[in-house]
N, C-alpha and C. Protein backbone atom coordinates (compact mmCIF):
# COMPACT_ATOMS: atom_id res chain seq x y z
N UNK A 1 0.81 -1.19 0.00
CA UNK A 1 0.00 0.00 0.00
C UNK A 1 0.86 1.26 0.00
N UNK A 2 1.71 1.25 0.55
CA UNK A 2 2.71 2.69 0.90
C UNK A 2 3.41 2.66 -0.57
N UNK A 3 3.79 1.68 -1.23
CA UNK A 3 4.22 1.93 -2.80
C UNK A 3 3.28 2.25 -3.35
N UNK A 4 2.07 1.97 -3.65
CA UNK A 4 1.19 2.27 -4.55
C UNK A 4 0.73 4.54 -3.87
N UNK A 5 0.70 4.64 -2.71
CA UNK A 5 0.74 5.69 -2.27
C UNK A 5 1.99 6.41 -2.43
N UNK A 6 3.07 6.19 -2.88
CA UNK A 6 4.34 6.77 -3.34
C UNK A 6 4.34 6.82 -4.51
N UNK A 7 3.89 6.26 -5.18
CA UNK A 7 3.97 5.99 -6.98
C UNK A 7 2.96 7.20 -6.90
N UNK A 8 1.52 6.89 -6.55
CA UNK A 8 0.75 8.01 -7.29
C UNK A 8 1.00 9.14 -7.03
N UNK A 9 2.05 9.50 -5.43
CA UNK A 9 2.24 10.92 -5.33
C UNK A 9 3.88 11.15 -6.26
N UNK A 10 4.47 10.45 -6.79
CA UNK A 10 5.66 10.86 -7.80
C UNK A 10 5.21 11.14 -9.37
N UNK A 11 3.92 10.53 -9.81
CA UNK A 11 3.44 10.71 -10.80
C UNK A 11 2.35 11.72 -11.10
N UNK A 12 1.97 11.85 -9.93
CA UNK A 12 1.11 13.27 -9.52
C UNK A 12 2.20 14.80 -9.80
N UNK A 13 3.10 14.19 -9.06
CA UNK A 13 4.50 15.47 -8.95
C UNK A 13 4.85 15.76 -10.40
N UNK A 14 5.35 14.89 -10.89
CA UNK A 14 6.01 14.68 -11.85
C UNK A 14 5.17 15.30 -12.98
N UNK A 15 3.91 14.89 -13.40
CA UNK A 15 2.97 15.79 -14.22
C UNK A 15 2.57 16.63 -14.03
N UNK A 16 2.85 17.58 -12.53
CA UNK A 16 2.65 19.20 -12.05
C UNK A 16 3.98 19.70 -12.75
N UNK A 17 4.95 18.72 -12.45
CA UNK A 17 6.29 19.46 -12.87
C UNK A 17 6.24 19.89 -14.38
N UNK A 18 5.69 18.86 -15.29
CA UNK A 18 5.34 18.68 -16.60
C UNK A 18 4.74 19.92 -17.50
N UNK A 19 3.54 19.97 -16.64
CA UNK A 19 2.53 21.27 -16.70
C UNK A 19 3.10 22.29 -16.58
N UNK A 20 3.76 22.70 -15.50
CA UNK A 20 4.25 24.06 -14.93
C UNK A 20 4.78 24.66 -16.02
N UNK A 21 5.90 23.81 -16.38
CA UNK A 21 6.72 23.73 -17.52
C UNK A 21 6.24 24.23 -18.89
N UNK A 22 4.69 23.64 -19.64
CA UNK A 22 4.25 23.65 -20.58
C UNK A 22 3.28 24.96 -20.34
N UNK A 23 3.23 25.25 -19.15
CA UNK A 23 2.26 26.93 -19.05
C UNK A 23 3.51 27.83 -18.96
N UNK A 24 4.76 27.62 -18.49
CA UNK A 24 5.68 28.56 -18.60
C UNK A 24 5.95 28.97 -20.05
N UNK A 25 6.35 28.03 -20.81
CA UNK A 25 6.57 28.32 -22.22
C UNK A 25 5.94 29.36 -23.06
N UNK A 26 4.15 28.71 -22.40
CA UNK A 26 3.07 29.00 -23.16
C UNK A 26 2.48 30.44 -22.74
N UNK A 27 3.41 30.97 -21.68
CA UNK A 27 3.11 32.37 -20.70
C UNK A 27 1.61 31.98 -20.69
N UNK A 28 1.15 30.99 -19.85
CA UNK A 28 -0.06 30.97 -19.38
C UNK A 28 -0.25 30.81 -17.87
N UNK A 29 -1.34 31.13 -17.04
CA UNK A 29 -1.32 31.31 -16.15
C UNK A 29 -1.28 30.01 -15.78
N UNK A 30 -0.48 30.14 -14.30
CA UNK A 30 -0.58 29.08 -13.08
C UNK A 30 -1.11 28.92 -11.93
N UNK A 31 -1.16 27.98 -11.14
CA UNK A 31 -1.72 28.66 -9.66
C UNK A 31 -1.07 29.26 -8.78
N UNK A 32 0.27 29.47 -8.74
CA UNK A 32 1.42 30.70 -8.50
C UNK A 32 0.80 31.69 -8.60
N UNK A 33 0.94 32.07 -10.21
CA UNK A 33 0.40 33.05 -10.70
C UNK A 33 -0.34 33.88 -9.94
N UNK A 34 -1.78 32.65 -10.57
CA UNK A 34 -3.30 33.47 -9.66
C UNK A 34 -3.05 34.10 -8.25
N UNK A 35 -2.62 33.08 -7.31
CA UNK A 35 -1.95 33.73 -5.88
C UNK A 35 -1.41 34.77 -5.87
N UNK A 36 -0.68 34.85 -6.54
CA UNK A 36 0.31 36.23 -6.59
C UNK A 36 -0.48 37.41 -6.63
N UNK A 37 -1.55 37.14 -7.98
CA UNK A 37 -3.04 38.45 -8.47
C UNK A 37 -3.50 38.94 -7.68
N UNK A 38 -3.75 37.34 -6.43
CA UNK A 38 -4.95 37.56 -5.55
C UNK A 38 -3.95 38.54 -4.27
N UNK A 39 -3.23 38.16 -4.26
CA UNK A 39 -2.79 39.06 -3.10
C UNK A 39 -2.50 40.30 -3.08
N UNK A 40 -2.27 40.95 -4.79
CA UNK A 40 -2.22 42.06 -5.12
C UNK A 40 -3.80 42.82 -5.63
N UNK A 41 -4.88 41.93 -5.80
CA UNK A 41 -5.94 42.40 -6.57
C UNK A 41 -6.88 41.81 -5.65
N UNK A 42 -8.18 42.29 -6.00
CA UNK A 42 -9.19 41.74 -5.29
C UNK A 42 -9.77 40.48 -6.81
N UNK A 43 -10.84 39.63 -5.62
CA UNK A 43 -10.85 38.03 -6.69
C UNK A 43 -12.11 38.52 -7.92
N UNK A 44 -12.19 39.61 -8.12
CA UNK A 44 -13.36 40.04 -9.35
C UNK A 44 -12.05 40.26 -10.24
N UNK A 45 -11.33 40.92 -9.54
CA UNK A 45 -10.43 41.86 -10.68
C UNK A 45 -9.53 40.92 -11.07
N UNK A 46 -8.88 40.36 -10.53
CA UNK A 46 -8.09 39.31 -10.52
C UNK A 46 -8.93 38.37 -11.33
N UNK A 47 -10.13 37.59 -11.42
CA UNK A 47 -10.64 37.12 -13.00
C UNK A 47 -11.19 37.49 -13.79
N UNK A 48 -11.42 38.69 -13.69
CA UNK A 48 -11.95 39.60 -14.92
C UNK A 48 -10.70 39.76 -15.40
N UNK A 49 -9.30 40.07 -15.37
CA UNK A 49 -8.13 39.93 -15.79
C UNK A 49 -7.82 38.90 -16.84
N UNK A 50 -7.85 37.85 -16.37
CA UNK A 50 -7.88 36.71 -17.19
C UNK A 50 -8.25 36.38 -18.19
N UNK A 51 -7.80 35.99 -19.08
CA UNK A 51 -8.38 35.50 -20.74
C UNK A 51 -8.88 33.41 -20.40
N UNK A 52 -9.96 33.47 -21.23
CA UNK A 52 -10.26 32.21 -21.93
C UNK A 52 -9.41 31.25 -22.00
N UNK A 53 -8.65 31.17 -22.07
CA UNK A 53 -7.64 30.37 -22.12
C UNK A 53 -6.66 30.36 -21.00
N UNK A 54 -6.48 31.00 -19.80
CA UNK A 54 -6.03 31.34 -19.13
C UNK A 54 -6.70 30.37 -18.06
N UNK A 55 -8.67 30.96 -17.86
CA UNK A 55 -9.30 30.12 -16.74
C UNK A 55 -9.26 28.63 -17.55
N UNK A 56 -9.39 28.53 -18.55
CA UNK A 56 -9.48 26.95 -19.11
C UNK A 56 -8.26 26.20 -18.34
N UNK A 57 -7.45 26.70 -18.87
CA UNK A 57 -6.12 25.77 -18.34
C UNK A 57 -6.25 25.60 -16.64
N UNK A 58 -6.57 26.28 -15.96
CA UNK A 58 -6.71 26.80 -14.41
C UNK A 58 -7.81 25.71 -13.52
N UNK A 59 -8.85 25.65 -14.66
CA UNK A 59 -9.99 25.29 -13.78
C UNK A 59 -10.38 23.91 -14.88
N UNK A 60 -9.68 23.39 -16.07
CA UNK A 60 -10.13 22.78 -16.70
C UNK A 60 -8.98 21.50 -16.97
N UNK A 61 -7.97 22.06 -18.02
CA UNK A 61 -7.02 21.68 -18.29
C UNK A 61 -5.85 20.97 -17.35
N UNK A 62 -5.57 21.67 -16.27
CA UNK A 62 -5.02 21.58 -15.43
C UNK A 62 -5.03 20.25 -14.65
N UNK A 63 -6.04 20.34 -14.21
CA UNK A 63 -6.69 19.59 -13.12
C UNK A 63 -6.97 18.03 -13.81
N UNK A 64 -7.59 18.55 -14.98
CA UNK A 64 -7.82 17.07 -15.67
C UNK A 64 -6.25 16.03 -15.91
N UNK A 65 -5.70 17.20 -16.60
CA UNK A 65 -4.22 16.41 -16.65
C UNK A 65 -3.69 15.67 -15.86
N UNK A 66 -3.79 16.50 -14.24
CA UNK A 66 -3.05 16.04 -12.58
C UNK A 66 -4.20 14.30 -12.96
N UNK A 67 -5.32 14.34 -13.46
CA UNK A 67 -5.82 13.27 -13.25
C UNK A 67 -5.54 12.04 -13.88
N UNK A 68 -5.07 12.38 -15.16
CA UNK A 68 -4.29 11.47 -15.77
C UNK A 68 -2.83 10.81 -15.33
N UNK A 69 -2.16 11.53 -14.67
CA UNK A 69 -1.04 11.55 -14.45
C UNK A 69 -1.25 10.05 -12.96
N UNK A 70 -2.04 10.43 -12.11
CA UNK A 70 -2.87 9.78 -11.38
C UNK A 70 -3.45 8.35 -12.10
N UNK A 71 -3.73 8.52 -13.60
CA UNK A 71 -4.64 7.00 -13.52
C UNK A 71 -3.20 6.65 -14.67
N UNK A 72 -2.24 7.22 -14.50
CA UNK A 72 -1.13 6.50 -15.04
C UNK A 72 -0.11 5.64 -14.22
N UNK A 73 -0.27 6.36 -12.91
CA UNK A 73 0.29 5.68 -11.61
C UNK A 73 -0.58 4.48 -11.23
N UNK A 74 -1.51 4.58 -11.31
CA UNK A 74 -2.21 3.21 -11.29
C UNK A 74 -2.07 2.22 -12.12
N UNK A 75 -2.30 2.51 -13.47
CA UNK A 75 -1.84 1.41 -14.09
C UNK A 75 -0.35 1.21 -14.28
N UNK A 76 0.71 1.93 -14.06
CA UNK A 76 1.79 1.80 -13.33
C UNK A 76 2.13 0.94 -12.25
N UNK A 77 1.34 0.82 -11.10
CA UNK A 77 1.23 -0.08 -10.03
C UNK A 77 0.62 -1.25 -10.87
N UNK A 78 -0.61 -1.14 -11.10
CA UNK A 78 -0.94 -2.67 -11.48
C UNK A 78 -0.13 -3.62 -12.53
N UNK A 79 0.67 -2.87 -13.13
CA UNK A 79 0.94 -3.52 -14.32
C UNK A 79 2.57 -4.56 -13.62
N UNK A 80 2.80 -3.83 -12.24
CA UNK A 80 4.54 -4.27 -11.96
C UNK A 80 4.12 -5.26 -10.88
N UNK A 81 2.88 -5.17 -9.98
CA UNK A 81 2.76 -5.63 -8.85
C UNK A 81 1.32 -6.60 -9.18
């Protein structure tokens, strides 16, 4: 159990690291980012700021990915053990 709970949190990591990476390139926002807005802006202004593509990746893209990365660690585990 503690491997299969180590695998999914290195493959979890590992596809944040992935991402970060592919929104840096792409100068798209992160959840850094947003934090950073929010502490300088209030949370209207701070997403009224934002472009389409910006909340997609944030609230869409993002998240779905971390989930893949997740059902790759699984079949990762199942496939060795």
């Amino acid at each position: 159990m503690l491997i299969k709970i180590l695998l999914n949190g290195y493959c979890i990591l590992a596809t944040a690291i992935i991402l970060n990476m592919i929104a840096f390139y792409l100068d798209i926002y992160t959840w850094y980012d947003l934090i950073k807005d929010l502490s300088q802006n209030s949370f209207k202004k701070c997403i009224d700021s934002h472009n389409f593509i910006n909340i997609m990746w944030l609230y869409y893209i993002y998240p779905t990915c971390l989930a893949l990365g997740y059902i790759i660690s699984e079949k990762l585990y199942h496939s060795f053990i």
